[in-house]
N, C-alpha and C. Protein backbone atom coordinates (compact mmCIF):
# COMPACT_ATOMS: atom_id res chain seq x y z
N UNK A 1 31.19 -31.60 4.99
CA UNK A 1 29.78 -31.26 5.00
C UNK A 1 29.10 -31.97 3.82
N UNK A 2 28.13 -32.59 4.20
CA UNK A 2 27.75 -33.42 3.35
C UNK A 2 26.23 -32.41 2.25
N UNK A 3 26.21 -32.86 0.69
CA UNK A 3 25.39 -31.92 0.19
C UNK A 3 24.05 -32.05 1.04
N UNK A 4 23.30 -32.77 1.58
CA UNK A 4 22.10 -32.24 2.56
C UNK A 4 22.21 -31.19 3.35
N UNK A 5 23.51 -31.33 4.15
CA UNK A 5 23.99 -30.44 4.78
C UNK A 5 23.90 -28.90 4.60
N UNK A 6 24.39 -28.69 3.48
CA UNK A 6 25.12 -27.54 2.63
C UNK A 6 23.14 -26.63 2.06
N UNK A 7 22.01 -27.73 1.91
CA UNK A 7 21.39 -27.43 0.79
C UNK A 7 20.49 -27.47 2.16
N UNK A 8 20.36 -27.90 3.36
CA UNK A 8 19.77 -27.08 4.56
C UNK A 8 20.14 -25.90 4.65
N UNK A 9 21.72 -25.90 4.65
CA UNK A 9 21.74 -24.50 5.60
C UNK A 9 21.45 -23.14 4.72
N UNK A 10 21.57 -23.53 3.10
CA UNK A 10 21.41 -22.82 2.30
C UNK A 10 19.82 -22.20 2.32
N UNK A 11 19.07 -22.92 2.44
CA UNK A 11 17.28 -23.26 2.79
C UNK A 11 17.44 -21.51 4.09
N UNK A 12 17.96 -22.72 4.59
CA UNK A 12 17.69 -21.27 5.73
C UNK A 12 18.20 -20.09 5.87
N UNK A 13 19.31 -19.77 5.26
CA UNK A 13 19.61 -18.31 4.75
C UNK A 13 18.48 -17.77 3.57
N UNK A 14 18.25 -18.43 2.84
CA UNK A 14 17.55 -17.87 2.04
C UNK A 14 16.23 -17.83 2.17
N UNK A 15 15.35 -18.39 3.65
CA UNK A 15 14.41 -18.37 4.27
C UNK A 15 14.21 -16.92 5.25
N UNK A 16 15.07 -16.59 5.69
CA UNK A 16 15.36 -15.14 6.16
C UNK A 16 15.35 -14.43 5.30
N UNK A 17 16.79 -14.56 4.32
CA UNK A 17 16.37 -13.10 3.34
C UNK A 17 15.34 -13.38 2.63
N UNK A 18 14.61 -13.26 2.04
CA UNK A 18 13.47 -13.65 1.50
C UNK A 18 12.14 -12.96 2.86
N UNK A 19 12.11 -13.32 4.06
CA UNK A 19 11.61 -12.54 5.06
C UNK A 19 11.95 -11.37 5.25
N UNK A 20 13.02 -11.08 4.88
CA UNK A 20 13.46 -9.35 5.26
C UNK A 20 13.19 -8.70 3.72
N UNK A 21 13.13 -9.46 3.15
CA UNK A 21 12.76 -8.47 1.78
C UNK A 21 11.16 -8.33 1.71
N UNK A 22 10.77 -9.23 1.88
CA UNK A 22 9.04 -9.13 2.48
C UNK A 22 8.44 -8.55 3.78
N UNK A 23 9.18 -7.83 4.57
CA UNK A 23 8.59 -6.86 5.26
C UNK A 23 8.97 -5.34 5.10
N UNK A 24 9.73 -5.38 3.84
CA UNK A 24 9.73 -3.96 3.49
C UNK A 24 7.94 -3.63 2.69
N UNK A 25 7.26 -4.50 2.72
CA UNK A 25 6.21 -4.76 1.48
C UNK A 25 4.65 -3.95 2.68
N UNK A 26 5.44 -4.58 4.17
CA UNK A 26 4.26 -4.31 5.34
C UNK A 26 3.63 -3.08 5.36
N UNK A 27 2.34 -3.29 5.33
CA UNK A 27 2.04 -2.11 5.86
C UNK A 27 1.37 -1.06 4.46
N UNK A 28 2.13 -1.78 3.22
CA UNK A 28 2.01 -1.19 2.13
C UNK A 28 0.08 -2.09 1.37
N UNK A 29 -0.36 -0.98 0.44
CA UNK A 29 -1.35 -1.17 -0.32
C UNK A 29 -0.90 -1.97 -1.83
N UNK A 30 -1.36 -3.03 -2.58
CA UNK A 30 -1.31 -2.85 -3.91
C UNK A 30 -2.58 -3.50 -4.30
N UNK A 31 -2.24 -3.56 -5.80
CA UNK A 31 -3.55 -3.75 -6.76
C UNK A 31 -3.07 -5.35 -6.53
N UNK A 32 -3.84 -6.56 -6.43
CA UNK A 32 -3.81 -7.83 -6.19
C UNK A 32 -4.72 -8.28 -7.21
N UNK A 33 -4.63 -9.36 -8.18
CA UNK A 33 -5.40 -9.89 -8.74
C UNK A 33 -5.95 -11.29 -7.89
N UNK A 34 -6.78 -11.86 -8.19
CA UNK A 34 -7.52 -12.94 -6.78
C UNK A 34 -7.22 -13.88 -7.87
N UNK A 35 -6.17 -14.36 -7.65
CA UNK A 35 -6.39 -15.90 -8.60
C UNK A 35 -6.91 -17.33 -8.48
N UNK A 36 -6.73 -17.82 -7.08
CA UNK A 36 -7.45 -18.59 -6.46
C UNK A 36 -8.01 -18.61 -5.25
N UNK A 37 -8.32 -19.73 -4.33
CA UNK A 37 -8.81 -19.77 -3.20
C UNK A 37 -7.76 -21.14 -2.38
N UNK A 38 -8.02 -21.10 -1.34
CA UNK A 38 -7.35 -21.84 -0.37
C UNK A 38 -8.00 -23.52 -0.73
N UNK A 39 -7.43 -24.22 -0.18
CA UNK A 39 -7.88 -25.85 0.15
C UNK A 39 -8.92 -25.69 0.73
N UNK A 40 -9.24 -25.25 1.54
CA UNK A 40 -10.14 -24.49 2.91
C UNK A 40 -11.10 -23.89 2.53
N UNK A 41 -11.15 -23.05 1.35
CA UNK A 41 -12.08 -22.14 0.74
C UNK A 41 -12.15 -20.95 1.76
N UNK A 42 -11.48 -20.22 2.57
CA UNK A 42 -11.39 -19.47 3.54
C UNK A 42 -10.26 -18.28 3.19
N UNK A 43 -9.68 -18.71 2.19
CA UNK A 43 -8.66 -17.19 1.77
C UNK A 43 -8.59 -17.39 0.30
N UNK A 44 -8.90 -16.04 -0.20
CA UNK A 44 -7.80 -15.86 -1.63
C UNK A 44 -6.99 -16.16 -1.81
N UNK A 45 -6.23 -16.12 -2.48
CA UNK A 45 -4.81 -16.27 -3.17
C UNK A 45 -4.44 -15.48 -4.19
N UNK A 46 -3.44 -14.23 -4.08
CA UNK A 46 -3.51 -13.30 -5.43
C UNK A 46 -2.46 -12.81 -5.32
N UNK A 47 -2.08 -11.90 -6.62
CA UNK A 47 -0.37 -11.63 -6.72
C UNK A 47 -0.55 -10.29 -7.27
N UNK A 48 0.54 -9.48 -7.02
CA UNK A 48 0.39 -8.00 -7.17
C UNK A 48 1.02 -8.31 -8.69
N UNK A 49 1.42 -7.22 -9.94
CA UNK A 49 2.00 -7.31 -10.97
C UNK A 49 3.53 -7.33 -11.13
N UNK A 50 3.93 -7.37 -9.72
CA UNK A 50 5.66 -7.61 -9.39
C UNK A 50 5.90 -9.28 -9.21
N UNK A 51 4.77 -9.91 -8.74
CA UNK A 51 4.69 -11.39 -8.44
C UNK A 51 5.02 -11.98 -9.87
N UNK A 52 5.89 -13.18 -9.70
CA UNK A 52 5.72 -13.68 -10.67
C UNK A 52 5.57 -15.02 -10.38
N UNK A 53 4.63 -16.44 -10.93
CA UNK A 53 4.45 -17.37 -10.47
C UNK A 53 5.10 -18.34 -10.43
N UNK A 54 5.52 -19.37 -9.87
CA UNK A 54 6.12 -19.98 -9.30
C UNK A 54 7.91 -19.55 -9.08
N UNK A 55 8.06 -18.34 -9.05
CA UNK A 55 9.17 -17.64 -8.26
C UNK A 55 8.93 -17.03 -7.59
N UNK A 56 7.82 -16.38 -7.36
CA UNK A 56 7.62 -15.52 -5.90
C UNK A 56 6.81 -15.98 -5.21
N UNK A 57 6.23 -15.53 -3.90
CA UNK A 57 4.89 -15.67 -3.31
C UNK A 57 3.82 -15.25 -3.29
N UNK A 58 2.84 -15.69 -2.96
CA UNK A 58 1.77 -15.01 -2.50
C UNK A 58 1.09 -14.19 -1.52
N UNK A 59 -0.22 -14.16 -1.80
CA UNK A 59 -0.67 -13.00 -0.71
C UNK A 59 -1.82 -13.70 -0.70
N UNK A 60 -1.91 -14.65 0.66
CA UNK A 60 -3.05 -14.94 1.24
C UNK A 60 -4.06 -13.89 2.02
N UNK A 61 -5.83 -13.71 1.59
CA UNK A 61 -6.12 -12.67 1.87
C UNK A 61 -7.44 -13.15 2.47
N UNK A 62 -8.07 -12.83 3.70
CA UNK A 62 -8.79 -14.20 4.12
C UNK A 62 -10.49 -13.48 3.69
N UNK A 63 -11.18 -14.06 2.98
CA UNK A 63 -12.46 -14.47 2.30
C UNK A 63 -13.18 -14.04 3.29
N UNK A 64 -13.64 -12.96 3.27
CA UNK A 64 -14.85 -12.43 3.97
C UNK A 64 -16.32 -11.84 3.35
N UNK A 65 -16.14 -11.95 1.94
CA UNK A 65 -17.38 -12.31 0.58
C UNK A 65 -17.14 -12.60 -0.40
N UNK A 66 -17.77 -13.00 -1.19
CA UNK A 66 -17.78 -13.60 -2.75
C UNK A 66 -17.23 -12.51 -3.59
N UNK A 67 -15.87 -12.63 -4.01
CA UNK A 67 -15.27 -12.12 -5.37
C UNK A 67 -14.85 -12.73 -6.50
N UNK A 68 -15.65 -12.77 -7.28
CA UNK A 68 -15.04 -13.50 -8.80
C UNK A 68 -13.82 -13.36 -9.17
N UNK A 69 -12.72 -14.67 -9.12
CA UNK A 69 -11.52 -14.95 -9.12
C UNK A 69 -11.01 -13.99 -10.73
N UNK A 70 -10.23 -13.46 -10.41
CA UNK A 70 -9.63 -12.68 -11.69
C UNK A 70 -9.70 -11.20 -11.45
N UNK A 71 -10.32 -10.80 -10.44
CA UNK A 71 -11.02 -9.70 -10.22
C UNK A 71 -9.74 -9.40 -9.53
N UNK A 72 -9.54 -7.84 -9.76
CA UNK A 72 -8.53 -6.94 -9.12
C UNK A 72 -8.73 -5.93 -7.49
N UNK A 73 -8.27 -6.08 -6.57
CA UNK A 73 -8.74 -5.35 -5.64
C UNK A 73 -7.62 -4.96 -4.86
N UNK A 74 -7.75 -4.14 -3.76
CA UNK A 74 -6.76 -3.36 -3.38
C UNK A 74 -6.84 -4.06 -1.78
N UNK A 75 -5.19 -4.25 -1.88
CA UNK A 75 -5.15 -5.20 -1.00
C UNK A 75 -4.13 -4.67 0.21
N UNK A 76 -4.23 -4.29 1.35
CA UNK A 76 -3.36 -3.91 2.41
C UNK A 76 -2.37 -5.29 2.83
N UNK A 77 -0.98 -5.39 3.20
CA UNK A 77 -0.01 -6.15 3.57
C UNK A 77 -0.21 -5.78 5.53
N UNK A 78 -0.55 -6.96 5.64
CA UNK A 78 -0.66 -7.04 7.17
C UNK A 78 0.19 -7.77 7.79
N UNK A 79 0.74 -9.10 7.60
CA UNK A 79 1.48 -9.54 7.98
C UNK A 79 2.69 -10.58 7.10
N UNK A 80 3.54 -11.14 7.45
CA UNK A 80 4.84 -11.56 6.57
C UNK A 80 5.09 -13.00 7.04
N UNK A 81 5.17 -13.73 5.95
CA UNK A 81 5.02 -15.28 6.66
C UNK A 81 6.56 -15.52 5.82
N UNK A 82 7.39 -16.57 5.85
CA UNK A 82 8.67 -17.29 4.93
C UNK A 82 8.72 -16.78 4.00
N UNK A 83 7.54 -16.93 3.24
CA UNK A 83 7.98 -16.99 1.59
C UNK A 83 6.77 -16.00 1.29
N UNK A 84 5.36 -15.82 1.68
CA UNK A 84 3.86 -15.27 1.67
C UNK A 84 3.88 -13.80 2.29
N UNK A 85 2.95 -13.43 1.88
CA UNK A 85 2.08 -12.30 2.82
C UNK A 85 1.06 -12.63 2.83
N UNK A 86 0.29 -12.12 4.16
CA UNK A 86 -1.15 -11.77 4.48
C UNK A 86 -1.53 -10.68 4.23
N UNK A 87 -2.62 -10.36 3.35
CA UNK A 87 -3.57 -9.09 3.47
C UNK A 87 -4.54 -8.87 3.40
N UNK A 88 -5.08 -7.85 3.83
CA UNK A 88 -6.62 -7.72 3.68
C UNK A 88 -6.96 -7.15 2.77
N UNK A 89 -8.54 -6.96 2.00
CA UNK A 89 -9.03 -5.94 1.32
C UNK A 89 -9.42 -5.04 1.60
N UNK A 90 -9.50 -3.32 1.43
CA UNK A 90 -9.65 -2.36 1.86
C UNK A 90 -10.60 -1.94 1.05
């Protein structure tokens, strides 16, 4: 098995777990800070105080009015993407 090999299949085990540990999260509320916005300008981007950046993911939350980035809001987990969540604001 050649190392590409080995460092695919590794990708994809750890593409699942990483999904199953992120839908224990569904369904659940937290405090989200809004740190950025999309390429798109069409979603937030914000991380609860368990996130840590560039080791965990995010929580894309899709922009339905103007919130000043930094700002804290309470964010419902709706759906579970690879590595992300989706949520809304409540």
């Amino acid at each position: 098995m050649t190392k590409k090999a080995r460092h695919k299949k590794i990708m994809t085990l750890q593409k699942e777990i990483s999904k199953q540990n992120l839908q224990e999260k569904l369904e659940n509320t937290y405090d989200t800070i809004l740190e950025s916005t999309s390429f798109d300008n069409k979603y937030y981007i914000g991380r609860t105080y368990m996130d840590v950046p560039e080791e965990d993911g995010v929580i894309f939350i899709k922009k339905e009015r103007e919130i000043p980035l930094g700002t804290f809001v309470k964010c419902k987990i709706i759906k579970v993407k690879d590595y992300d969540l989706i949520g809304e604001i409540i």
